[in-house]
Protein backbone atom coordinates (compact mmCIF):
# COMPACT_ATOMS: atom_id res chain seq x y z
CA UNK A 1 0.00 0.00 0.00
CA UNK A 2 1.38 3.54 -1.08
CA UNK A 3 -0.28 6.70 0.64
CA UNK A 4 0.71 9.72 -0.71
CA UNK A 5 -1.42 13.65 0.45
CA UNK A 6 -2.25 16.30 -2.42
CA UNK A 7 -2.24 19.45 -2.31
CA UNK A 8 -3.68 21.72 -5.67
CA UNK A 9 -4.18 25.10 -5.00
CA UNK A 10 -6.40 27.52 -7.36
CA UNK A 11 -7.30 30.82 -7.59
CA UNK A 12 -10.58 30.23 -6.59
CA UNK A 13 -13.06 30.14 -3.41
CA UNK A 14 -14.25 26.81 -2.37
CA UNK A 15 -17.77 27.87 -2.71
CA UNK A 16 -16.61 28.33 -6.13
CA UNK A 17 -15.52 25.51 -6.79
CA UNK A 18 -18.18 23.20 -5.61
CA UNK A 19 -19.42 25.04 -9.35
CA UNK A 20 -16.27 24.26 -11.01
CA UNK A 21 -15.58 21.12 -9.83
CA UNK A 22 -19.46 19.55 -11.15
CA UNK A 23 -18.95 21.58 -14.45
CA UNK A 24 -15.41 20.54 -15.70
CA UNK A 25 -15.95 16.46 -14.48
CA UNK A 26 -18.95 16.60 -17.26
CA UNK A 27 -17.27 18.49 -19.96
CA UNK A 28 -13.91 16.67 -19.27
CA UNK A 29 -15.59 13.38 -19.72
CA UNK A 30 -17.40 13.96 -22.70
CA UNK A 31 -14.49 15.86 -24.51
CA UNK A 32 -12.47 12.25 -23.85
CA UNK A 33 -15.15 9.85 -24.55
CA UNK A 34 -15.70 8.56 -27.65
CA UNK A 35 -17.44 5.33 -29.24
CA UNK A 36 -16.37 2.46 -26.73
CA UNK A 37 -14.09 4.50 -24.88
CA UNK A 38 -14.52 6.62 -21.90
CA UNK A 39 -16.95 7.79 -18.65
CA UNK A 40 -20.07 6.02 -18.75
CA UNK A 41 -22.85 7.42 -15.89
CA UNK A 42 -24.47 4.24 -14.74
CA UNK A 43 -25.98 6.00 -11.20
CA UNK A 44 -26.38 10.01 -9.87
CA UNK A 45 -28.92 10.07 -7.09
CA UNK A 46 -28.86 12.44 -3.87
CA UNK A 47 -28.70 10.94 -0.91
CA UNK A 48 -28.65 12.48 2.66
CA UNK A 49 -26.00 10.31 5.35
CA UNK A 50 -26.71 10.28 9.08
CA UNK A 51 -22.42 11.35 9.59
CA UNK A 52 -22.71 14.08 6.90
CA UNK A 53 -25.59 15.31 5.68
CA UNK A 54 -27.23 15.72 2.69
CA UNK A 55 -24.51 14.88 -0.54
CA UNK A 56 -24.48 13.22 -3.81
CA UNK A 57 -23.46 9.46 -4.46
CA UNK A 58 -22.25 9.05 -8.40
CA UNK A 59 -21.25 5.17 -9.89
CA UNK A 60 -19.37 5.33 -13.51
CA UNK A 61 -17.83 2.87 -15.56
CA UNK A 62 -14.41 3.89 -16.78
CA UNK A 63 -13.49 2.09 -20.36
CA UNK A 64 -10.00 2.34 -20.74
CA UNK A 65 -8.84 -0.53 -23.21
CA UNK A 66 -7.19 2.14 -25.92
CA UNK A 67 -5.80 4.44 -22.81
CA UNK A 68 -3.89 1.90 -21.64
CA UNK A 69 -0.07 1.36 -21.78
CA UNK A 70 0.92 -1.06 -24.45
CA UNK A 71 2.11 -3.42 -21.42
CA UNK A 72 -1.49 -3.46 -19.93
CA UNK A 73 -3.18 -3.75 -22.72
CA UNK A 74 -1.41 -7.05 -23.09
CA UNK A 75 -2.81 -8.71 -20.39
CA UNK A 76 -6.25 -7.05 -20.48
CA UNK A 77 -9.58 -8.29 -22.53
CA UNK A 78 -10.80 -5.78 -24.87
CA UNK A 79 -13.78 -4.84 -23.35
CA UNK A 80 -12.20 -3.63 -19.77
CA UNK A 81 -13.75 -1.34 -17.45
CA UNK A 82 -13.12 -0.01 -13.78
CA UNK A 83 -15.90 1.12 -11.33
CA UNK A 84 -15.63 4.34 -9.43
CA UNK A 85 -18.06 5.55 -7.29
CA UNK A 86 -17.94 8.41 -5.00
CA UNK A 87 -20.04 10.21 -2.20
CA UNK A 88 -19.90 14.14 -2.42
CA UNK A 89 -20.41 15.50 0.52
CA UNK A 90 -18.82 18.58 -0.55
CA UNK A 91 -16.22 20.37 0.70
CA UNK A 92 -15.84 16.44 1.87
CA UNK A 93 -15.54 13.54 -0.56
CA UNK A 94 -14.50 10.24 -0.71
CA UNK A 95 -13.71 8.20 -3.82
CA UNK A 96 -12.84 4.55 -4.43
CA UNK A 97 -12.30 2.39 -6.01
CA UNK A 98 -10.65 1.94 -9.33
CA UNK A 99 -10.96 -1.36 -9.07
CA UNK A 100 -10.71 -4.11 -11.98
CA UNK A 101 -14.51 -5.87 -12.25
CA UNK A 102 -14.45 -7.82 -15.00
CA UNK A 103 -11.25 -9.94 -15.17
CA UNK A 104 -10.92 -12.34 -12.38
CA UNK A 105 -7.65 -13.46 -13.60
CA UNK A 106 -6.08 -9.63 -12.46
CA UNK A 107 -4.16 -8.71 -9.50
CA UNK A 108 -6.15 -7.05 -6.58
CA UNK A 109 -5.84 -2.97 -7.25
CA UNK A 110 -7.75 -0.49 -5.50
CA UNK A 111 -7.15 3.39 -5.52
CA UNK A 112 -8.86 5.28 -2.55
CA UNK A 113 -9.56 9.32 -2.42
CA UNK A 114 -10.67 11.27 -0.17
CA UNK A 115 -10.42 14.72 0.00
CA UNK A 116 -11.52 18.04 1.52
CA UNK A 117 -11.64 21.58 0.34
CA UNK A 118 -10.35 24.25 2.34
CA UNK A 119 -9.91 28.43 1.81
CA UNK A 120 -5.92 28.47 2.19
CA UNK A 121 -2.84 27.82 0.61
CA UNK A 122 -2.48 24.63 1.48
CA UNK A 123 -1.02 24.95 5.38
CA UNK A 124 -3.30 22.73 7.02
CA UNK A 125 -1.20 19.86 7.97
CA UNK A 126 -3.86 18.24 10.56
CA UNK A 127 -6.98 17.80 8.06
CA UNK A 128 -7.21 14.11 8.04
CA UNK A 129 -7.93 12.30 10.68
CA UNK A 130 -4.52 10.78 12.27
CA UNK A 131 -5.70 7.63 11.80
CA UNK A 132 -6.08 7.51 8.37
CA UNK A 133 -2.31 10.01 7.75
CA UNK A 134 0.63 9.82 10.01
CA UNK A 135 3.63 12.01 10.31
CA UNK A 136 5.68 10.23 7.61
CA UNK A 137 3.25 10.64 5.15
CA UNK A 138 4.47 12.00 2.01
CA UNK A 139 3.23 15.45 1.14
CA UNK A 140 2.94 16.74 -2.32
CA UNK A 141 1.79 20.13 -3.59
CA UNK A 142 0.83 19.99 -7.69
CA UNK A 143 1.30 23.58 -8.99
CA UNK A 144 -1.47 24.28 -11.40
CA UNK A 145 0.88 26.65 -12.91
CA UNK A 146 4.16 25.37 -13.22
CA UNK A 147 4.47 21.60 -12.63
CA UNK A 148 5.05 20.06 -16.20
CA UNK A 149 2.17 18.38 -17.65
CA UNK A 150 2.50 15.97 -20.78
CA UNK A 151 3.17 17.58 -24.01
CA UNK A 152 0.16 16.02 -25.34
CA UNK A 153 -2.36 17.19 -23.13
CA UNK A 154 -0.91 20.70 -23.31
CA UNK A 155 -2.76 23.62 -24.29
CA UNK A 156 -2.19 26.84 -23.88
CA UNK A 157 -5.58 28.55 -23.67
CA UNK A 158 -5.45 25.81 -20.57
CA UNK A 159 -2.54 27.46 -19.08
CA UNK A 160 -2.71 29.31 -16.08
CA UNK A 161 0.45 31.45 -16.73
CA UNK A 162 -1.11 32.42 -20.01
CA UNK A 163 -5.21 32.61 -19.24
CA UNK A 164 -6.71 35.68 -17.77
CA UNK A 165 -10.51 35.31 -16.97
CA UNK A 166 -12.23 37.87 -18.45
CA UNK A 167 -15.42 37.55 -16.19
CA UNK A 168 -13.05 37.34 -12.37
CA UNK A 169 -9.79 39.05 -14.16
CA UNK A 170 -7.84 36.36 -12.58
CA UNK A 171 -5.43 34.48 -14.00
CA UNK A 172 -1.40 35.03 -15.66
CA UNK A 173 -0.41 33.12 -12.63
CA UNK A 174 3.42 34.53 -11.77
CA UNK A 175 6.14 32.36 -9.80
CA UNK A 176 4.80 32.05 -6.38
CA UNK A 177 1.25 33.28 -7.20
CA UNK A 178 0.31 30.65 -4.43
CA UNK A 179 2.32 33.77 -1.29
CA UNK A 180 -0.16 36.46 -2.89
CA UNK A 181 -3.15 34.87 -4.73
CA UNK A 182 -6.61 36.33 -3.34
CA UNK A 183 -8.81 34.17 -2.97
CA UNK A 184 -7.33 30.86 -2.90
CA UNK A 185 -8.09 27.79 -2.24
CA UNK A 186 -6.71 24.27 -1.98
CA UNK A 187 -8.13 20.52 -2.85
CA UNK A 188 -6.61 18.49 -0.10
CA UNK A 189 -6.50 14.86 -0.77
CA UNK A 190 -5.40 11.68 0.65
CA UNK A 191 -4.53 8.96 -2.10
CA UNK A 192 -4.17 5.22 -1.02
CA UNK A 193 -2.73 2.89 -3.92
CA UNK A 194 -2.72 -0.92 -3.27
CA UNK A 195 -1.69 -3.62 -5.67
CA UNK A 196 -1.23 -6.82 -3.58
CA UNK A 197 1.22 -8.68 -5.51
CA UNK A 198 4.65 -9.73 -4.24
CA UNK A 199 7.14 -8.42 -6.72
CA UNK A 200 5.20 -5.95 -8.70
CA UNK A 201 3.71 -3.92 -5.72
CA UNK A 202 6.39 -1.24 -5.17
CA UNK A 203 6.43 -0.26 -8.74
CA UNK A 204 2.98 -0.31 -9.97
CA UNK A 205 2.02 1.49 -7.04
CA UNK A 206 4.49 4.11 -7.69
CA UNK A 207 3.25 4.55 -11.30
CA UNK A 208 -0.26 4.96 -10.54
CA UNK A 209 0.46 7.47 -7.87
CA UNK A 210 2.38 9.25 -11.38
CA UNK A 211 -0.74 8.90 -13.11
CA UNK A 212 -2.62 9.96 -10.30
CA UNK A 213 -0.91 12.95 -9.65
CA UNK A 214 -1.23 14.10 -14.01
CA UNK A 215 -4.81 13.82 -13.45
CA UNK A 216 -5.23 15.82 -10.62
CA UNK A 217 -3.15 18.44 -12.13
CA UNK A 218 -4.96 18.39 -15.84
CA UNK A 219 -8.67 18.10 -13.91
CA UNK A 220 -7.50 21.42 -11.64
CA UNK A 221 -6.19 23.25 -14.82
CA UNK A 222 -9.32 22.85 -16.65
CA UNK A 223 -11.62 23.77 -14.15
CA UNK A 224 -9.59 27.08 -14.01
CA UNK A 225 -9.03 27.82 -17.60
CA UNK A 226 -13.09 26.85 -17.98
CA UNK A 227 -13.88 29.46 -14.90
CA UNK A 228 -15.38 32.18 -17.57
CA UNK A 229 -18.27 29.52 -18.82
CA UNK A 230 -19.12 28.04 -15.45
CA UNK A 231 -18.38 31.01 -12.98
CA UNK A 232 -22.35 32.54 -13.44
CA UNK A 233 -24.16 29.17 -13.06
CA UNK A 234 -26.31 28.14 -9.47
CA UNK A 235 -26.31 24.87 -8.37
CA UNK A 236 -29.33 23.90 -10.27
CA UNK A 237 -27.96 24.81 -13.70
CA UNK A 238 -24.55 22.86 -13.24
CA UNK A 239 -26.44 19.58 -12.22
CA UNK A 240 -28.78 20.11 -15.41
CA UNK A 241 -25.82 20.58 -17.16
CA UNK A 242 -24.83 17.78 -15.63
CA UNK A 243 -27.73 15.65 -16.17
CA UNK A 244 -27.64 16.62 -20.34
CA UNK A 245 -24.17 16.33 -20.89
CA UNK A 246 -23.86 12.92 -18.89
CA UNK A 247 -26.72 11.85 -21.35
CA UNK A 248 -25.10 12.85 -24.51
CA UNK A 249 -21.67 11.15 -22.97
CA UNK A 250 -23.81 7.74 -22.74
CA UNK A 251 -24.97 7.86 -26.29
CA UNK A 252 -21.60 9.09 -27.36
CA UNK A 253 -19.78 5.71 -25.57
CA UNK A 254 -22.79 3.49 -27.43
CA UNK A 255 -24.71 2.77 -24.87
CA UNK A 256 -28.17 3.64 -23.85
CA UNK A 257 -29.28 3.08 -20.37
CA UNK A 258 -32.37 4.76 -18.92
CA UNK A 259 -32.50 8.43 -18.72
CA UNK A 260 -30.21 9.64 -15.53
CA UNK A 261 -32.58 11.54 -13.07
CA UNK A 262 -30.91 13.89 -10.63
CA UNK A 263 -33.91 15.22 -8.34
CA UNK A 264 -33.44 17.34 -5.26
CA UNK A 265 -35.50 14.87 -3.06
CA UNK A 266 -32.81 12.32 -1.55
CA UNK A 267 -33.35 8.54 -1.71
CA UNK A 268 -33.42 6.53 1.32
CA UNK A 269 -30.01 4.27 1.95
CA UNK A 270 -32.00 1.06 1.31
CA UNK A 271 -33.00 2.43 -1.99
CA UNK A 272 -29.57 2.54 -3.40
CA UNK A 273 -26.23 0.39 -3.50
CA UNK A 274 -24.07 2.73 -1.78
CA UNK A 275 -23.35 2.32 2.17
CA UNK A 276 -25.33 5.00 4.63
CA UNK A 277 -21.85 6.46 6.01
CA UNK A 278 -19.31 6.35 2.73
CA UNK A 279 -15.94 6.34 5.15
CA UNK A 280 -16.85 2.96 6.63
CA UNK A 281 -17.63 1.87 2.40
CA UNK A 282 -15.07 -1.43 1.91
CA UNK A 283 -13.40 -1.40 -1.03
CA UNK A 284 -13.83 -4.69 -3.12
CA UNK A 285 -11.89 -5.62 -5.55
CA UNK A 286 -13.48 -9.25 -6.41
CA UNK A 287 -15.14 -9.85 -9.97
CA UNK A 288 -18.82 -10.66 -10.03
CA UNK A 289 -19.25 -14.39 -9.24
CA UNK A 290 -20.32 -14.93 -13.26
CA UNK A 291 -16.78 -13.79 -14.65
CA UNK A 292 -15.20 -16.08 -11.88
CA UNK A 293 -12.70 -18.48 -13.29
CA UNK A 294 -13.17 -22.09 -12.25
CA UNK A 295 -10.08 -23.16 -10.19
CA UNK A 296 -9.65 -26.00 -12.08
CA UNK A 297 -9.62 -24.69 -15.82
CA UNK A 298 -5.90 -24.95 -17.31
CA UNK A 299 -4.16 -21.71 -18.07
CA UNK A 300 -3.93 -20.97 -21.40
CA UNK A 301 0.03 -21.44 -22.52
CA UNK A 302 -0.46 -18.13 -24.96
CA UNK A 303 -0.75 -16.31 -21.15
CA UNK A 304 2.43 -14.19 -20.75
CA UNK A 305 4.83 -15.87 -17.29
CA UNK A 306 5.89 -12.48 -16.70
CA UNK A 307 4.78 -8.73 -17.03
CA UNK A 308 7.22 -6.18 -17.66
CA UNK A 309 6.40 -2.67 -16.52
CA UNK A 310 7.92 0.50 -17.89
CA UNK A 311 10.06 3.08 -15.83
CA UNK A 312 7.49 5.43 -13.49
CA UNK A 313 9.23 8.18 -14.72
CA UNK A 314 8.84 7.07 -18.62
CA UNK A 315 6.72 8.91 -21.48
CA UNK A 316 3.38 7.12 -20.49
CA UNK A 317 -0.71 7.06 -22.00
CA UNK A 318 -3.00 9.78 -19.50
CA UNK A 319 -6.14 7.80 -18.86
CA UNK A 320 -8.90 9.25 -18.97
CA UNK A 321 -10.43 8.66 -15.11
CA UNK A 322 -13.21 11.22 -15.15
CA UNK A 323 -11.29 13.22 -13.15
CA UNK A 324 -13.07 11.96 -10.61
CA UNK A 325 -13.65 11.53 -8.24
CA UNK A 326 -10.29 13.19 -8.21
């Protein structure tokens, strides 16, 4: 298990945000899904939680097969999804778990977010609970700004040293904008990596956290660069937004489930699969009993013994995750 804390700040409020965050997940995920490929909205129902209130519990399936590393994608059927589902209780979440459904035969992985929102710059060192962080957990801070993001998800009208909102005037971010940036606010979030496999665990846990953290930064810089179309919207209009583009995002991916319905009355806990308090939520990692493979069926010799995995720090494939629950 690899835990690693995030810290993304942005020149916004985190009232803002909460606007941000919905409106960038949606356009994100429909920008990068395309026939077969992508975010697929399977549940998004409110919910209220006897520990926190009133939220918002969300269940997508993530098709990745053509995002994948070539070295994945060698070991991986072609149709190959991972779950996420998350409970927004904003400024709290929790998110988890990326966790392979469909192929019995793959090692146990499970990612695990949870984060909270706060209005600083990122100096709250005591916002998890001790039991979940200790002291020698490793601290990162992603600067929207000026931490290098791959060349091929690089735009400029994205970048924060470049954009100026016309609608807040903020924006043409300087070296240590993050000492005089008013308002400001940072994403604060606790990432938990586990891939149980003797041999392999060290390193594809640190390359996840690497894709983890490209994620977070590409999700933060859009919501930014995006402020000027989301920055007049209420609550209601972002989750209609929401509720239209998550539609046209199902159709786009080729399938055609019922019609999403995001009401403002929440649903009992019996009436949906999520837990009623989302930090006590296991995180299971099993495949259904149907894709089981029987114990005694031979392994096919074609199987590859071993699987070679790049360098972390190597030119890698972004995957598309929805930002998610990030």
């Amino acid at each position: 298990m690899l835990l690693k804390e995030y810290r993304i700040c942005m020149p916004l409020t985190v009232e803002e945000y909460r606007i941000g965050q919905l409106y960038m997940i949606s356009k994100h995920s429909h920008e990068q899904s395309e026939r077969g490929e992508g975010v697929e909205v399977v549940q998004n129902e409110p919910y209220e939680d006897p520990n926190y209130g009133q939220g918002q519990f969300t269940e997508k399936r993530i098709y990745l097969n053509n995002k994948l590393p070539s070295w994945a994608r060698a070991v991986v059927p072609k149709i190959f999804y991972v779950t996420e589902k998350a409970w927004n209780y904003y400024p709290y979440t929790i998110t988890g778990n990326y966790s392979c459904l469909l192929c019995s035969f793959l090692p146990k992985f499970s990612i695990h977010v949870e984060t909270k929102y706060e209005d600083n710059k990122g100096i709250n060192d005591n916002i998890f609970d001790t039991e979940l962080r200790d002291e020698e957990t490793e601290v990162c801070f992603i600067d929207i700004a000026y931490d290098e993001i791959p060349e091929r998800y690089y735009k400029e009208s994205e970048d924060p040293r470049y954009f100026k909102s016309k609608k807040t005037t903020r924006g043409l971010l300087k070296e240590g904008w993050r000492d005089t940036q008013d308002p400001i606010m940072c994403s604060y979030k606790l990432v938990t990596v586990k891939f149980e496999v003797w041999g392999l665990q060290t390193r594809v846990e640190q390359f996840v956290h690497k894709v983890v953290r490209d994620v977070l930064l590409l999700g933060h810089r859009q919501a930014f660069a995006w402020v000027d179309e989301w920055i007049d919207m209420t609550i209601e209009e972002v989750r209609e937004y929401e509720r239209a583009t998550q539609e046209a995002t199902n159709k786009k991916l080729g399938t055609f489930p019922p019609a999403i319905s995001i009401s403002e009355t929440p649903l009992p806990a019996c009436a949906r699969s999520g837990p009623s308090s989302a930090p006590s939520t296991p995180l299971s990692t099993e495949a259904p009993d149907f894709l089981s493979v029987p114990k005694d069926r031979p392994r096919k010799k074609s199987a590859p013994e071993t699987l070679t995995l790049p360098d972390p720090d190597s030119e890698m494939h972004l995957p598309n995750l929805g930002k998610p629950c990030f």
